[in-house]
Protein backbone atom coordinates (compact mmCIF):
# COMPACT_ATOMS: atom_id res chain seq x y z
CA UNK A 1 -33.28 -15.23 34.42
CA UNK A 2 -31.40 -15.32 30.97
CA UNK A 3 -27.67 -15.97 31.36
CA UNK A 4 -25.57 -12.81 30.07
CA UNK A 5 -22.83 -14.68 29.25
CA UNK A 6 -21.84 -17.89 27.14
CA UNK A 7 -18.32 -19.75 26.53
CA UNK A 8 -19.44 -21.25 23.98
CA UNK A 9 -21.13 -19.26 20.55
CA UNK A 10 -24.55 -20.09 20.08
CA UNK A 11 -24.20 -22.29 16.63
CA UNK A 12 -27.97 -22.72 16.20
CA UNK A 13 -28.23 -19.06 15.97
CA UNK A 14 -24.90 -18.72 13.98
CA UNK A 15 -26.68 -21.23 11.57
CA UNK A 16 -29.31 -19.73 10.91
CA UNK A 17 -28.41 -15.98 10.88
CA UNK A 18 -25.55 -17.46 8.40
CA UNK A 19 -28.98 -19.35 6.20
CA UNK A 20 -30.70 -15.94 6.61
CA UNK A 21 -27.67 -13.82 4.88
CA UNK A 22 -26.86 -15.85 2.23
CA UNK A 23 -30.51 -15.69 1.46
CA UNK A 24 -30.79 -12.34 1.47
CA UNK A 25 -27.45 -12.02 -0.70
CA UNK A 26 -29.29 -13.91 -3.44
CA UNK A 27 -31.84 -11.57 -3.72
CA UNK A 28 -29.98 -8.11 -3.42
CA UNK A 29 -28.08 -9.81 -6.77
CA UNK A 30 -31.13 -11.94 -9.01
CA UNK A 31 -29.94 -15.07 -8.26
CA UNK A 32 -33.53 -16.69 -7.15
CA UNK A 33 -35.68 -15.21 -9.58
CA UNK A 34 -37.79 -18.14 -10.19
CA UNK A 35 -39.20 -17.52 -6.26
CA UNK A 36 -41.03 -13.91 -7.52
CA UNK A 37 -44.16 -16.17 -8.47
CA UNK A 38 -46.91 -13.79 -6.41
CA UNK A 39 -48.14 -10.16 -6.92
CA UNK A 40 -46.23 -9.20 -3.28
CA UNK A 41 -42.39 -9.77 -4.99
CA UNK A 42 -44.04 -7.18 -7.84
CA UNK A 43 -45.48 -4.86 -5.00
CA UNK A 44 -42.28 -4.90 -2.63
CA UNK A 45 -40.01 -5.40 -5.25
CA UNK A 46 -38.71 -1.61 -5.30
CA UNK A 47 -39.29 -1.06 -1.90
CA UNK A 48 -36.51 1.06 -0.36
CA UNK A 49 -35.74 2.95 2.81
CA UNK A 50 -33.92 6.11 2.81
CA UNK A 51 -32.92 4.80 -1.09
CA UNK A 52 -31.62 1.58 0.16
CA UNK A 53 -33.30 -1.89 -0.96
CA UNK A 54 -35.13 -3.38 2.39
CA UNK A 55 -32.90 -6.81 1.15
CA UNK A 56 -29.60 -5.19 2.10
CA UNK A 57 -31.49 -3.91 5.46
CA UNK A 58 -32.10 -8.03 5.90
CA UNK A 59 -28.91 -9.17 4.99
CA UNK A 60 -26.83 -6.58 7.51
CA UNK A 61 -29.45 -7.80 10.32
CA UNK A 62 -28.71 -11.46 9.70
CA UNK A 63 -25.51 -10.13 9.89
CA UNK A 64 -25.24 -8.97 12.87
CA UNK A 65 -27.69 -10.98 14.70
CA UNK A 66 -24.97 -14.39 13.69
CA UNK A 67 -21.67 -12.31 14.75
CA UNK A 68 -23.58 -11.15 18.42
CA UNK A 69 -24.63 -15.38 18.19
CA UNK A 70 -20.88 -16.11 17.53
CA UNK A 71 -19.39 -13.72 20.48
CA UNK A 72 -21.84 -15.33 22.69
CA UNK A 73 -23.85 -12.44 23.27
CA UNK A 74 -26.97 -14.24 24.75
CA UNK A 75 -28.66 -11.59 26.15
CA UNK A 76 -27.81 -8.77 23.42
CA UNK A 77 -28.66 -11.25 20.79
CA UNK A 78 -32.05 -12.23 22.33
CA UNK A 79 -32.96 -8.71 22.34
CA UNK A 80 -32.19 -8.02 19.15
CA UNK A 81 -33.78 -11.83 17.26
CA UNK A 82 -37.02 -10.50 19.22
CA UNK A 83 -36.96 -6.87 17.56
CA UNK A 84 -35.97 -7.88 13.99
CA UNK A 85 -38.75 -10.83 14.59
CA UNK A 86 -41.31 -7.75 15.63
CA UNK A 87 -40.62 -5.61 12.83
CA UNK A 88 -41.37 -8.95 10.89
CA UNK A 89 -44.15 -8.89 12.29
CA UNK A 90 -45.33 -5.49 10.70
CA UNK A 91 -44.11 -6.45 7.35
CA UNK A 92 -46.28 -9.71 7.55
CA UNK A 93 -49.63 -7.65 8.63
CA UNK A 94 -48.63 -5.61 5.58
CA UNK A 95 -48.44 -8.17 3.14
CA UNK A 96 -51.35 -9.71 4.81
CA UNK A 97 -53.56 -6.27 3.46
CA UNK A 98 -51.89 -6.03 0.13
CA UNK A 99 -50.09 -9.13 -1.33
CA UNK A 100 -47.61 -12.15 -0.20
CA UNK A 101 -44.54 -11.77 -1.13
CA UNK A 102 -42.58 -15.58 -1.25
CA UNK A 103 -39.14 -14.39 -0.65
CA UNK A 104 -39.76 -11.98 2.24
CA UNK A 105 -41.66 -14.96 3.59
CA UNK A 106 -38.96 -17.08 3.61
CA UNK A 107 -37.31 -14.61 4.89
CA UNK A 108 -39.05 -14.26 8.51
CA UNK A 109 -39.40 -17.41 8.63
CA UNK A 110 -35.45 -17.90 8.74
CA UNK A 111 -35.80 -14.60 11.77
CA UNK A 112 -38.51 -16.56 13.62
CA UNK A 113 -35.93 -20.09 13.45
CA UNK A 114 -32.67 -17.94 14.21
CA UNK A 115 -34.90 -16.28 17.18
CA UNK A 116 -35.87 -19.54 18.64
CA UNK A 117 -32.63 -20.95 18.25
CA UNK A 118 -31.61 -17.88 20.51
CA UNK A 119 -34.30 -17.85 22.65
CA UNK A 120 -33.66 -22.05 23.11
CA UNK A 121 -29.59 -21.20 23.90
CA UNK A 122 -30.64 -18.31 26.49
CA UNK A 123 -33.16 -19.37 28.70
CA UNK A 124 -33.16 -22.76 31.13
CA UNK A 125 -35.58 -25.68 30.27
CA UNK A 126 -38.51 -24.96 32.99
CA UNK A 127 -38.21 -21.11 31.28
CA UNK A 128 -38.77 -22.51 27.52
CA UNK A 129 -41.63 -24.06 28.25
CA UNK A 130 -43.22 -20.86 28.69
CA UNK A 131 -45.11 -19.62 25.36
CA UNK A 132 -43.61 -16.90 23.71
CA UNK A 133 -46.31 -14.65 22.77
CA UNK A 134 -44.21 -12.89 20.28
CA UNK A 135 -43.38 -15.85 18.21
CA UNK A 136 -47.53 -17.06 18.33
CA UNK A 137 -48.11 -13.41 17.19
CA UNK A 138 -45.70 -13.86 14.33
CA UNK A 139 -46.79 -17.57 13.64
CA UNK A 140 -50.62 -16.50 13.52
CA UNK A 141 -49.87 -13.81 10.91
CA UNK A 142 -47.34 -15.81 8.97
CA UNK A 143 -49.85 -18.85 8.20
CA UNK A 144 -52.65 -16.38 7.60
CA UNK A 145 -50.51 -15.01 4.59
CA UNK A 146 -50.23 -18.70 3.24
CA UNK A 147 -53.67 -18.84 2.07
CA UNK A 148 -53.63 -16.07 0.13
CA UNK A 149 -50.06 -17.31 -1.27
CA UNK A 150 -51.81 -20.14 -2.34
CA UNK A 151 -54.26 -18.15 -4.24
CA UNK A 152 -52.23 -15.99 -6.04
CA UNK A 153 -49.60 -19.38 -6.94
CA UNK A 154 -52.66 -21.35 -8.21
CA UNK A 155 -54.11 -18.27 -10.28
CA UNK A 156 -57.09 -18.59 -12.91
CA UNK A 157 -57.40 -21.16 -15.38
CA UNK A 158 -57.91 -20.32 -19.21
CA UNK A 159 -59.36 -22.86 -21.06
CA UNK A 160 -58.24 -21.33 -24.38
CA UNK A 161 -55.99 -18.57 -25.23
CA UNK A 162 -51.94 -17.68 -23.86
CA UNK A 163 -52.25 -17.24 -20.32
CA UNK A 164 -50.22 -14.00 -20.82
CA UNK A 165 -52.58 -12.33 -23.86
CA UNK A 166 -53.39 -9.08 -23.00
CA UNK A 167 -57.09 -9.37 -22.57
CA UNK A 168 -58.90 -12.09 -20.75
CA UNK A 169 -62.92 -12.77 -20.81
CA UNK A 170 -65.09 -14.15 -18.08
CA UNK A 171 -67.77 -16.16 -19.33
CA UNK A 172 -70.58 -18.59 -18.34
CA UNK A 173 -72.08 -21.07 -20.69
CA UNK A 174 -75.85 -20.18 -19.33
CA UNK A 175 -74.97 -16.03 -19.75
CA UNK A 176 -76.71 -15.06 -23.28
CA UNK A 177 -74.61 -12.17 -23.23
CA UNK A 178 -71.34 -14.15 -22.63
CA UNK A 179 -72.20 -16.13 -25.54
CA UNK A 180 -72.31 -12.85 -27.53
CA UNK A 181 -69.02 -11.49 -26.16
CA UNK A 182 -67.48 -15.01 -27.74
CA UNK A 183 -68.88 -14.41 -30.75
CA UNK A 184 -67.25 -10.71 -30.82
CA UNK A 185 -64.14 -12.36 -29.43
CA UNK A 186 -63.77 -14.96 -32.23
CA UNK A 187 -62.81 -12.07 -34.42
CA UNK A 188 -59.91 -10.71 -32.23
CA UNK A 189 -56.16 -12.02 -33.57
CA UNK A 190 -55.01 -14.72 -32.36
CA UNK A 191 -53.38 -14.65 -28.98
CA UNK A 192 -54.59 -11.42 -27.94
CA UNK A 193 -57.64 -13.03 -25.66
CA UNK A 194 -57.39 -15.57 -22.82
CA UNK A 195 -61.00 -16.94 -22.06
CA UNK A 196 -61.74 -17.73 -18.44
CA UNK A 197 -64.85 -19.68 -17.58
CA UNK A 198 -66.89 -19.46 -14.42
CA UNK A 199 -69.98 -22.27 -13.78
CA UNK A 200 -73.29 -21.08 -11.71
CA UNK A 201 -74.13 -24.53 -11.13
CA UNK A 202 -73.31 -27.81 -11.93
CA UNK A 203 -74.64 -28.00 -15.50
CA UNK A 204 -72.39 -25.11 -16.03
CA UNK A 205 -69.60 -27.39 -14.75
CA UNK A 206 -70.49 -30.37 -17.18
CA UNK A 207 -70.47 -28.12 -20.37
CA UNK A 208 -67.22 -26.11 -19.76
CA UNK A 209 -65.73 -30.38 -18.76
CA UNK A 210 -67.24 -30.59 -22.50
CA UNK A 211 -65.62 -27.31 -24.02
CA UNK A 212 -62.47 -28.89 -22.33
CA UNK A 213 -62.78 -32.21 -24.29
CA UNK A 214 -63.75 -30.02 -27.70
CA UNK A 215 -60.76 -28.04 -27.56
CA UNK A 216 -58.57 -30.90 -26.77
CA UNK A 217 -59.27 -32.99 -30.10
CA UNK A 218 -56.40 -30.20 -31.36
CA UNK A 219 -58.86 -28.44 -34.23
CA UNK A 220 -56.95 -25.36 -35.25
CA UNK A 221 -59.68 -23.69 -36.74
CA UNK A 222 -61.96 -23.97 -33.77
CA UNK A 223 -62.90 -20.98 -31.65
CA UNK A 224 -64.44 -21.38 -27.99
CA UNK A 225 -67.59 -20.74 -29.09
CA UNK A 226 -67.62 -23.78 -31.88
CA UNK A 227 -66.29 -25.74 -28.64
CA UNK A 228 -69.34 -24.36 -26.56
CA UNK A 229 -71.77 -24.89 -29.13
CA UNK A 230 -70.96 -28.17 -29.65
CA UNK A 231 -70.68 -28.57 -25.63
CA UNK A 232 -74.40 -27.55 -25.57
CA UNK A 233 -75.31 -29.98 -28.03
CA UNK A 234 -73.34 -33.59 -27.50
CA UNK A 235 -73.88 -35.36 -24.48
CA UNK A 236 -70.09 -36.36 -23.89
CA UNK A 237 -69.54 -39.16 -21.10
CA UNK A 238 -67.35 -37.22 -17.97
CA UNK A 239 -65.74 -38.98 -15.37
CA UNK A 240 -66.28 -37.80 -11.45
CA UNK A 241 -62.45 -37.08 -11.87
CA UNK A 242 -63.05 -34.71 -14.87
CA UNK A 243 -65.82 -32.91 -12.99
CA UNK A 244 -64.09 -32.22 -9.78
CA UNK A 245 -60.86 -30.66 -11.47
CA UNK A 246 -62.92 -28.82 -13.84
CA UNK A 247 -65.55 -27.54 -10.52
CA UNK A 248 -62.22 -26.72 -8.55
CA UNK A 249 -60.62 -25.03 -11.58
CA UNK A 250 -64.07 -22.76 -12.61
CA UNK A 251 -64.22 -22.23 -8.85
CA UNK A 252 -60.58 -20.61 -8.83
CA UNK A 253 -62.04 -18.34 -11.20
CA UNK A 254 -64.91 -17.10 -10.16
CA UNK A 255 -63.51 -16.50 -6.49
CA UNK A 256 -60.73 -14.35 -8.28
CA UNK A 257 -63.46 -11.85 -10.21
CA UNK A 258 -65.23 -11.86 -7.29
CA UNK A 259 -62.16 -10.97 -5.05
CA UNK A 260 -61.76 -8.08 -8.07
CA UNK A 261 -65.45 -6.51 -7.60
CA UNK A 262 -67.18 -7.63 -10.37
CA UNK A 263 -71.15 -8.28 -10.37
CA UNK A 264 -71.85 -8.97 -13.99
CA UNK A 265 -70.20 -11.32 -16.42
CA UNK A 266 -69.19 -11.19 -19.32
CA UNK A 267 -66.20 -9.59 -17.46
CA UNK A 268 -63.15 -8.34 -19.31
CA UNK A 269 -59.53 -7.05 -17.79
CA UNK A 270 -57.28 -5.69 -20.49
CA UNK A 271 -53.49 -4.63 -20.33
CA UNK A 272 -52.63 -1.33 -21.48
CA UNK A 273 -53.94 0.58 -24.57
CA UNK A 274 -55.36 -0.91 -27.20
CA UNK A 275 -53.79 -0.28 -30.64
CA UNK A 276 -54.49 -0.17 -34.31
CA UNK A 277 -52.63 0.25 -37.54
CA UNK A 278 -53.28 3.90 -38.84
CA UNK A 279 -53.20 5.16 -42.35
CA UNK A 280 -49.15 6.64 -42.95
CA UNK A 281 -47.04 6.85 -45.91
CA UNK A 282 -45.15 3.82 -45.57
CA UNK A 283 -48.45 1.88 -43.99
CA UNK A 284 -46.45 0.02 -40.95
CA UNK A 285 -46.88 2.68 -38.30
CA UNK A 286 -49.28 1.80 -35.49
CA UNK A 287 -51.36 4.37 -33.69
CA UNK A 288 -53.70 4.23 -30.71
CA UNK A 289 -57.13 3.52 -30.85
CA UNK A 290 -59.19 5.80 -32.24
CA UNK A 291 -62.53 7.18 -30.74
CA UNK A 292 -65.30 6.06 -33.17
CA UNK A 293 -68.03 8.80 -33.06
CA UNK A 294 -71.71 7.66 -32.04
CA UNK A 295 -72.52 8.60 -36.27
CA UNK A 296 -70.23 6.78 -37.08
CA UNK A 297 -71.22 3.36 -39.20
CA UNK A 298 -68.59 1.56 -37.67
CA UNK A 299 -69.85 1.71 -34.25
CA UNK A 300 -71.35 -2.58 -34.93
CA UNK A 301 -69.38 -4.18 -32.01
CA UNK A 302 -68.52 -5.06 -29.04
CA UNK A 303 -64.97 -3.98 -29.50
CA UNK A 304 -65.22 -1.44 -31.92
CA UNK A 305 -67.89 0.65 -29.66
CA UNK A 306 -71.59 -0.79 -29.49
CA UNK A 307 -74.31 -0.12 -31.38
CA UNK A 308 -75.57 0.64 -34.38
CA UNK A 309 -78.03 3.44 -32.52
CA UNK A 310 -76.52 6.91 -33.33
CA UNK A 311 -78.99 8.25 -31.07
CA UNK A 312 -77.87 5.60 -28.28
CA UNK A 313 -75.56 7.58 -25.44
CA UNK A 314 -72.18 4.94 -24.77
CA UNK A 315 -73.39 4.93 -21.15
CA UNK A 316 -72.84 2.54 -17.63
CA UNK A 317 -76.85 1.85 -18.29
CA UNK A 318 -75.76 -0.32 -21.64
CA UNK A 319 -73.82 -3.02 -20.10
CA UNK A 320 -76.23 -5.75 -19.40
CA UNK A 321 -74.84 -9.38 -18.00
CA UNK A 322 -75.75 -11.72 -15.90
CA UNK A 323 -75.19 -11.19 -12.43
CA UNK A 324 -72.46 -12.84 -10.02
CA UNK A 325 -73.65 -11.50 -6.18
CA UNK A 326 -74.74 -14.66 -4.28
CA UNK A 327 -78.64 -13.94 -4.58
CA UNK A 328 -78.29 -13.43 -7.98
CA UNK A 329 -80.15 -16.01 -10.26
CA UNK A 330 -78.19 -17.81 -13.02
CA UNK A 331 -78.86 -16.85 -16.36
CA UNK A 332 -80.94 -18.42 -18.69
């Protein structure tokens, strides 16, 4: 049976409850900012309970937990390691739907250490050796949030463009309508695109390695699609090293517009509205972006609305790509 009473306080759990609340201190006031690296700290980053941040809830359990550790209350303090480890728990299988979250994961796993250094200080040797079904529960779902972690700490991989431009492109060299989308993307100002390519097999691979090597020689005038054309055209030595970064990079990529839904490429995500300057009487206000009518001459691009065909209906039956579902055959 687990001893109700200690002489002693139990310092591993004092430890680690004292880890745990100067962790959570950091957070409640900004001091580990550079740890918000995944899409979780965005998600549970306002997350409150009755108007309180769920960081001070954290910090007043480690509290607690290390002055019950301190006064020797073995029993009490097992009791309570195991619930704040369980509601853990439920965070975790929450994150594990939506997104990681780094900090809160560092987190538990300073309530699964302060709850086996509890559990260790309570129970006799022959009773430790008995699994603890709570913490495999809590280490099953912890690890299982890793991989996505991962993911979202990697992210995608723009060959050209800032990585935070408010429009990004999807492309494959073999897509004839990718190759059209660069072409319409060439005329964009600069820094407003990020181009992400994807490879549908390994020649794919070889001529983005190419693009990679094009881009590098540091030619300020050239777009991605002077870099792909003259991918497609030069024969450009690669090493096996060059290749395998380049596969695992495209394949970061694809796996992410996958993960989003997508079955076509070209694929584009954009970031709020776009804008455009607007006739005024000083000429520097901006407005939004105007609705060109189907009549309307202007309609002669991809981002400026389509086609030339007035009598053409701006419809889900006009976007043509290639497509990205696993018996889907590369494009031409």
């Amino acid at each position: 049976m687990p001893s109700t009473y200690r002489a002693a306080p139990l310092w591993g759990g004092c430890i680690a409850a004292l880890i745990g609340l100067a962790f959570c201190a950091s957070m409640v006031v900004g001091f580990l900012p550079a740890l918000c690296v995944t899409a979780g700290c965005s998600l549970l980053e306002g997350a409150q309970l009755a108007g309180v941040s769920l960081w001070w809830f954290g910090g007043t359990a480690f509290l607690i937990l290390g002055i019950l550790c301190f006064l020797s209350q073995s029993l009490v303090a097992y009791i309570a390691t195991a619930l704040a480890l369980f509601i853990d728990c439920l965070l975790l299988l929450i994150m594990l739907f939506t997104a990681p979250c780094l900090p809160c994961l560092i987190a538990g796993l300073l309530f699964a250490l302060l709850y086996a250094a509890v559990r260790v200080a309570v129970f006799k040797r022959e009773r430790i050796e008995r699994r603890s079904w709570l913490l495999f529960l809590w280490a099953l779902l912890f690890f299982a949030n890793l991989f996505p972690l991962g993911s979202q700490y990697l992210g995608v991989w723009n060959i050209a463009g800032p990585t935070d431009a408010p429009m990004r492109l999807y492309f494959s060299p073999s897509c004839t309508a990718c190759r059209e989308a660069l072409l319409d993307a060439a005329a964009l100002p600069d820094g407003t695109i990020a181009y992400m390519p994807i490879a549908e097999s390994l020649g794919d691979v070889k001529i983005i390695a190419r693009m990679r090597k094009a881009l590098a020689e540091e030619k300020a005038d050239q777009s991605v699609e002077d870099a792909l054309r003259r991918a497609l055209a030069g024969e450009t030595a690669l090493s096996w090293a060059e290749l395998a970064d380049t596969g695992w990079r495209v394949l970061r990529n694809r796996a992410n517009i996958l993960a989003a839904g997508a079955k076509k490429i070209p694929y584009f995500t954009i970031e709020g509205l776009p804008r455009q300057p607007t006739s005024s009487a000083d000429g520097t206000k901006d407005g939004p972006l105007t609705i060109i009518p189907d009549n309307d001459d202007r309609r002669n691009g991809l981002f400026s609305g389509g086609s030339n065909d007035a009598q053409r209906p701006f419809g889900p039956d006009l976007f043509r790509g290639c497509g990205q579902d696993a018996d889907a055959q590369p494009c031409d």
